[in-house]
Protein backbone atom coordinates (compact mmCIF):
# COMPACT_ATOMS: atom_id res chain seq x y z
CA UNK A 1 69.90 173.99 67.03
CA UNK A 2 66.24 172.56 66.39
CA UNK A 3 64.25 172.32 69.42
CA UNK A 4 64.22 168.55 69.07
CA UNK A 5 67.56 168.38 70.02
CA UNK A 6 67.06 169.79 73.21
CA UNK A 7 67.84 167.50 76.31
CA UNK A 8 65.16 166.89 78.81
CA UNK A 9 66.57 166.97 82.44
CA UNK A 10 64.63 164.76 84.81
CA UNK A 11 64.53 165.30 88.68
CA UNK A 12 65.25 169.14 87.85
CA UNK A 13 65.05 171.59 90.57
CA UNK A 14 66.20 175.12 90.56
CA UNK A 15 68.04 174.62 94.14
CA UNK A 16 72.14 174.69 92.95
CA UNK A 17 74.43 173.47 95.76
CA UNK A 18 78.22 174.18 95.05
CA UNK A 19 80.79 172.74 96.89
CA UNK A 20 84.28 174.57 96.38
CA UNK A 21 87.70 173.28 97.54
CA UNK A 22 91.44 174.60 97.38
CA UNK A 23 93.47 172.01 98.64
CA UNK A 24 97.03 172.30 99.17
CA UNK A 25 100.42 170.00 99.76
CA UNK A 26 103.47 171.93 101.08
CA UNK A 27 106.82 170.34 100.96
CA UNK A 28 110.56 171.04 101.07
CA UNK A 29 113.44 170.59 97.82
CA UNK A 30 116.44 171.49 99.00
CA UNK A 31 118.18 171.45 95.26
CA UNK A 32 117.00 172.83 91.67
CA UNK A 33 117.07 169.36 90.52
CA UNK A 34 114.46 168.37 93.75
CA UNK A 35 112.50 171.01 92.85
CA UNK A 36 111.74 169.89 89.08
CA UNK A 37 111.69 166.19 90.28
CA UNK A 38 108.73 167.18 92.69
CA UNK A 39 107.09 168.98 89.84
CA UNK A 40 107.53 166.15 87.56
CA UNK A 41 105.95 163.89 90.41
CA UNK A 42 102.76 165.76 91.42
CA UNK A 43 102.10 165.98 87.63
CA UNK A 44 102.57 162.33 86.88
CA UNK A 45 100.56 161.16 90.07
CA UNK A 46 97.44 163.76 89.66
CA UNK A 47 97.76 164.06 85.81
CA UNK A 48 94.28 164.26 83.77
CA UNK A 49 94.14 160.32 83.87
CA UNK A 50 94.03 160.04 87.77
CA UNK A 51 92.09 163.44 87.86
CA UNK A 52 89.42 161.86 85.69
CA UNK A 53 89.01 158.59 88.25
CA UNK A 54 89.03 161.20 90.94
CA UNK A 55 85.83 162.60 89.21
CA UNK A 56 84.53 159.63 88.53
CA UNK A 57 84.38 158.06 92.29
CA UNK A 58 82.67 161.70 93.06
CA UNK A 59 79.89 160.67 90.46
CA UNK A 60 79.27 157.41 91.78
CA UNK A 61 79.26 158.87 95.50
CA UNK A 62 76.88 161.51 95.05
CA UNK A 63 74.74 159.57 92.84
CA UNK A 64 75.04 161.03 89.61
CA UNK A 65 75.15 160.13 85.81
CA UNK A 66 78.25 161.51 83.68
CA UNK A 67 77.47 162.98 80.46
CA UNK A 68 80.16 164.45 79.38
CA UNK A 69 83.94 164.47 79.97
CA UNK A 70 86.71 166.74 78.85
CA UNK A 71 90.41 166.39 80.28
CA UNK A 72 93.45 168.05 79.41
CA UNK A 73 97.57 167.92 80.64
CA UNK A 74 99.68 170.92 80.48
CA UNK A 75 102.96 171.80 79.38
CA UNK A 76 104.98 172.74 81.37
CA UNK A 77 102.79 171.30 83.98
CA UNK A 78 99.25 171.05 85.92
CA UNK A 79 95.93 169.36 84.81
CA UNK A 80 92.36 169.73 84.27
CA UNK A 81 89.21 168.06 84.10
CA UNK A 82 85.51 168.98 83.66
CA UNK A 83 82.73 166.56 83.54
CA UNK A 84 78.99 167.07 83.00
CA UNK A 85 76.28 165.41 84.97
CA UNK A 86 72.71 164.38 85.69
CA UNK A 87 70.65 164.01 88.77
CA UNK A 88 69.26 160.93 87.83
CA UNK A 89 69.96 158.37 84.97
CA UNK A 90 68.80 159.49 81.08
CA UNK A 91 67.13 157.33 79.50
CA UNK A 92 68.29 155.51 76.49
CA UNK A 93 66.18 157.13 73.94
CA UNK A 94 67.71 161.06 74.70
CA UNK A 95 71.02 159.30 73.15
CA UNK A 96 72.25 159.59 69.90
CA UNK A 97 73.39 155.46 69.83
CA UNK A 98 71.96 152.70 70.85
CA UNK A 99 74.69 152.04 73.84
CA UNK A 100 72.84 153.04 76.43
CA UNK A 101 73.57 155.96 78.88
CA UNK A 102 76.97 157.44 78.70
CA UNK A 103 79.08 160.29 77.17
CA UNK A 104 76.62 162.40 75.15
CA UNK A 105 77.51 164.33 71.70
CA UNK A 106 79.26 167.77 71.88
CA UNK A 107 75.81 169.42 70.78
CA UNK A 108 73.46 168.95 73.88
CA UNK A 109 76.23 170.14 76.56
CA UNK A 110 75.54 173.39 76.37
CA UNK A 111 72.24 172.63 77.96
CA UNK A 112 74.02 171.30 81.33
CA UNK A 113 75.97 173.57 82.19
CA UNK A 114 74.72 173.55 85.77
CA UNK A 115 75.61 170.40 87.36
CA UNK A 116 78.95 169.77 86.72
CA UNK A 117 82.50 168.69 88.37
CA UNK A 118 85.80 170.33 87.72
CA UNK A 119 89.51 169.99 89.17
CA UNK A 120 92.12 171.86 88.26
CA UNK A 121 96.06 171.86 89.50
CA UNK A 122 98.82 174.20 89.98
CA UNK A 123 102.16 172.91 91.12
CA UNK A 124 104.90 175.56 91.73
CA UNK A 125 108.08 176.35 93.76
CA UNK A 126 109.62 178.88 95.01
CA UNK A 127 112.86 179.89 93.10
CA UNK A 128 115.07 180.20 96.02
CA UNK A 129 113.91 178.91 99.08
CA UNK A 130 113.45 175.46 98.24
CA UNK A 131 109.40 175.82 99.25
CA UNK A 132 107.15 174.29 96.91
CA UNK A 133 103.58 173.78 96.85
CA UNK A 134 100.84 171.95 95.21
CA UNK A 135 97.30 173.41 94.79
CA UNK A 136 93.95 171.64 93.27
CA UNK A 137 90.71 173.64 92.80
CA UNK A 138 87.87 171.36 92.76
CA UNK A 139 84.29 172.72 92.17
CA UNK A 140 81.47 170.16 92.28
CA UNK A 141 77.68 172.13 91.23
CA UNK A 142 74.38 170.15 91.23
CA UNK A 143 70.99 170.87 91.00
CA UNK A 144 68.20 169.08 92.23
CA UNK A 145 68.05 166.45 94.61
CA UNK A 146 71.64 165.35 95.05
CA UNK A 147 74.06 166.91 97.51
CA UNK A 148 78.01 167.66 96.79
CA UNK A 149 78.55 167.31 100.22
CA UNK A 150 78.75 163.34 99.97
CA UNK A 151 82.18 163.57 98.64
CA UNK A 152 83.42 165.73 101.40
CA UNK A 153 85.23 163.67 102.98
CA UNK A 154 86.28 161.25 99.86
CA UNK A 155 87.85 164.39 98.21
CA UNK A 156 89.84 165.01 101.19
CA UNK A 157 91.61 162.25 101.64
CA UNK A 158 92.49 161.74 98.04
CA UNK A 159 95.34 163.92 98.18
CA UNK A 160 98.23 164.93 100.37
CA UNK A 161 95.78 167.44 102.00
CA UNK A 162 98.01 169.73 104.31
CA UNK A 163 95.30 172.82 104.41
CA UNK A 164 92.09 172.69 102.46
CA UNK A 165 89.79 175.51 102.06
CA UNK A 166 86.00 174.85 101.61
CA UNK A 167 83.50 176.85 100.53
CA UNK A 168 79.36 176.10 100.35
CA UNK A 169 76.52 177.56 98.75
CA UNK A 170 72.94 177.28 98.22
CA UNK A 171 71.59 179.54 95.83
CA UNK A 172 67.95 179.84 93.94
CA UNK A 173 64.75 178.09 95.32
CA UNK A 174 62.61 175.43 94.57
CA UNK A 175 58.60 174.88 95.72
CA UNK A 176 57.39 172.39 97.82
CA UNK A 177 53.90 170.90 97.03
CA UNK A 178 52.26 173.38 98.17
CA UNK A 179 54.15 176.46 96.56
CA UNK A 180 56.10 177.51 99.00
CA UNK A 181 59.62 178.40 98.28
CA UNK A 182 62.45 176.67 99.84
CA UNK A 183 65.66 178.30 99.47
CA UNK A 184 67.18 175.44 101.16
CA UNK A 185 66.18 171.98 101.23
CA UNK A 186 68.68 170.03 103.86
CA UNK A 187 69.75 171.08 107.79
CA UNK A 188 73.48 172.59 107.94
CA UNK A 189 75.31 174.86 110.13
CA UNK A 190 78.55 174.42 109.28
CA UNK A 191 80.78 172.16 106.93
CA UNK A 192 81.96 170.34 109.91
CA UNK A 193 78.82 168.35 110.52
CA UNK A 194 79.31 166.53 107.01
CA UNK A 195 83.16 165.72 108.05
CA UNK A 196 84.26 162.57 109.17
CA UNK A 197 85.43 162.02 112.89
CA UNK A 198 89.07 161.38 111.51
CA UNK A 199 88.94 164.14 109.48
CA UNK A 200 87.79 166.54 112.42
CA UNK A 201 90.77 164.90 114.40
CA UNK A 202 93.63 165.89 112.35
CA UNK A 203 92.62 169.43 111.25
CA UNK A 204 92.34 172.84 113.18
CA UNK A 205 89.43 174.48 111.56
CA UNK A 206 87.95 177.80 111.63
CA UNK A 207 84.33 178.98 110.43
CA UNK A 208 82.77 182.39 108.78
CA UNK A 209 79.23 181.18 107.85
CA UNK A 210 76.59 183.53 106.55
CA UNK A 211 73.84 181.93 107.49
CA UNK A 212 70.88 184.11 106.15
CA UNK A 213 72.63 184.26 102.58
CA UNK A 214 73.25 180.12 103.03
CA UNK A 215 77.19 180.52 102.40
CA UNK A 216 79.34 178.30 104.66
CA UNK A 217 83.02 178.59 104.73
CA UNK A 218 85.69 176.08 106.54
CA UNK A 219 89.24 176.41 106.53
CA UNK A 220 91.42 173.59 107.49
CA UNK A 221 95.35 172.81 108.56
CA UNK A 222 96.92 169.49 109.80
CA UNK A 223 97.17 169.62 113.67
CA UNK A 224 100.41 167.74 113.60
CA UNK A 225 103.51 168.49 112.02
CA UNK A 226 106.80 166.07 111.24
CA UNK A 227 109.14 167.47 109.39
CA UNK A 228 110.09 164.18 107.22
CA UNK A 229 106.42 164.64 105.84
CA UNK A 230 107.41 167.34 104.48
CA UNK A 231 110.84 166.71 102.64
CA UNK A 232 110.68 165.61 98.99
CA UNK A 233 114.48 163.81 97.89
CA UNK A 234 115.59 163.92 101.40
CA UNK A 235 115.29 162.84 104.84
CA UNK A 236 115.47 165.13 108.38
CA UNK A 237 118.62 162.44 108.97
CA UNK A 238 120.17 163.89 105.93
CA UNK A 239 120.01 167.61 107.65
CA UNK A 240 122.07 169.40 110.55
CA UNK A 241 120.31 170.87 113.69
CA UNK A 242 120.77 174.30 112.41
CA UNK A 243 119.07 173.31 109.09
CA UNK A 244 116.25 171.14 110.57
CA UNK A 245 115.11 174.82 112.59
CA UNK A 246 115.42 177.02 109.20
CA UNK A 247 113.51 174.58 107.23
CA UNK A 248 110.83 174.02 109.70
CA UNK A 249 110.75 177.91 110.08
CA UNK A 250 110.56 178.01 106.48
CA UNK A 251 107.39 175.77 106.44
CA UNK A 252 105.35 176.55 109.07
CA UNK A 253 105.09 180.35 107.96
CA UNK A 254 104.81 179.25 104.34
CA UNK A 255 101.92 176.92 105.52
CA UNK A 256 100.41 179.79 108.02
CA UNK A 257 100.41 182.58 104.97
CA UNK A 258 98.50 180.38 103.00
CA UNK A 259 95.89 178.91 105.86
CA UNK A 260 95.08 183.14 106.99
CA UNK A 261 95.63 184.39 103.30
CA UNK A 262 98.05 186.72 103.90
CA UNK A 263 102.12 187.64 104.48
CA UNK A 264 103.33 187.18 107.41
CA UNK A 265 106.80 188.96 108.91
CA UNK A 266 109.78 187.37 109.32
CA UNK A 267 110.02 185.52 112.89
């Protein structure tokens, strides 16, 4: 590629802040036929389409400029997005058209590779028990100025958010004026202090933070739990005494594995 092709990137710092999420929705189809409806509606409601808009809001949150966008549904199911940004706004002239800033050719993205947004999804059930789950990945990376953790609390509440993981890092340095390196450049113990009272409400949360390496990690579950949240096709109503136990048995432990990462023994 001639060196004139190059793209200049303005407010550049060599700070990268990454903000990494697994989010997760648990719920309950009692029949085969529940099971691929549940499938079929997670993928239609957070296909590529909805996934991009998702992005998009992020963008505009953390103040950002999109450069470039690439989306893509899967068969048999799940979605994916990834979208290049910008710290500040580009000028007209780094642009191949004369449209102004906006989607940038295929041949100048491999030079931004560093600030960029990305969701993924994986929807599955279980093939007997009637569990099924719905996970999104979400990575949002800047460098420079701008901070990931504006959209903290945006992301969140976007989806049906029964347990989120989050995960924060600051790595590299930048100089101040007068040389110094800063391997950090904003005040942050934990994830918690960018969460919203609401947020903080609803969730138990527990910490590991290594703060000399500047890693934070947060791991969130809803406090409260009704059942009818959790049925997809179906209503508690619909279920016997006997049945209403099992399947909350069913989804607490499924819901517990997945919060401490591990298998847990039958009750």
């Amino acid at each position: 590629m001639p060196r004139s092709s190059k793209l200049k990137l303005q407010g550049f710092n060599n700070l990268t802040k990454t903000l990494s999420f697994n989010i997760y929705d648990i719920c309950y189809a009692k029949t085969p036929r529940q099971r691929r409806q549940y499938i079929e509606y997670i993928d239609e409601a957070y296909n590529a389409e909805r996934l991009t808009q998702i992005l998009t809001d992020v963008t505009d949150i953390i103040g950002a400029t999109i450069l470039n966008i690439a989306h893509q549904d899967y068969d048999p199911q799940g979605a994916s997005v990834t979208m290049l940004i910008s710290e500040e706004p580009l000028a007209s002239k780094s642009l191949s058209n004369d449209e102004g800033p906006g989607p940038l050719p295929d041949s100048v993205v491999a030079h931004l590779d560093k600030s960029h947004l990305t969701v993924h999804t994986y929807p599955e059930s279980h093939p007997r028990t009637g569990l099924s789950t719905f996970r999104v990945d979400i990575d949002v990376s800047t460098c420079g100025r701008i901070s990931p953790l504006k959209a903290l609390n945006y992301l969140i509440h976007s989806f049906e958010s029964d347990i989120v993981t989050l995960d924060y890092r600051v790595r590299g340095f930048t100089r101040d004026e007068r040389g110094r390196k800063l391997f950090i450049d904003h005040k942050i113990n934990s994830i918690q202090n960018y969460l919203s009272r609401d947020t903080l409400e609803r969730y138990q949360m527990i910490d590991v933070n290594v703060y000399q390496e500047n890693i934070f990690h947060t791991k969130m579950i809803l406090k409260q739990f009704n059942l009818d949240n959790y049925l997809f096709g179906i209503d508690s109503s619909d279920l016997d005494a006997r049945e209403q136990r099992q399947i909350v048995g069913q989804l607490k432990k499924e819901m517990a594995e997945i919060f401490y990462g591990r298998n847990l023994r039958k009750a």
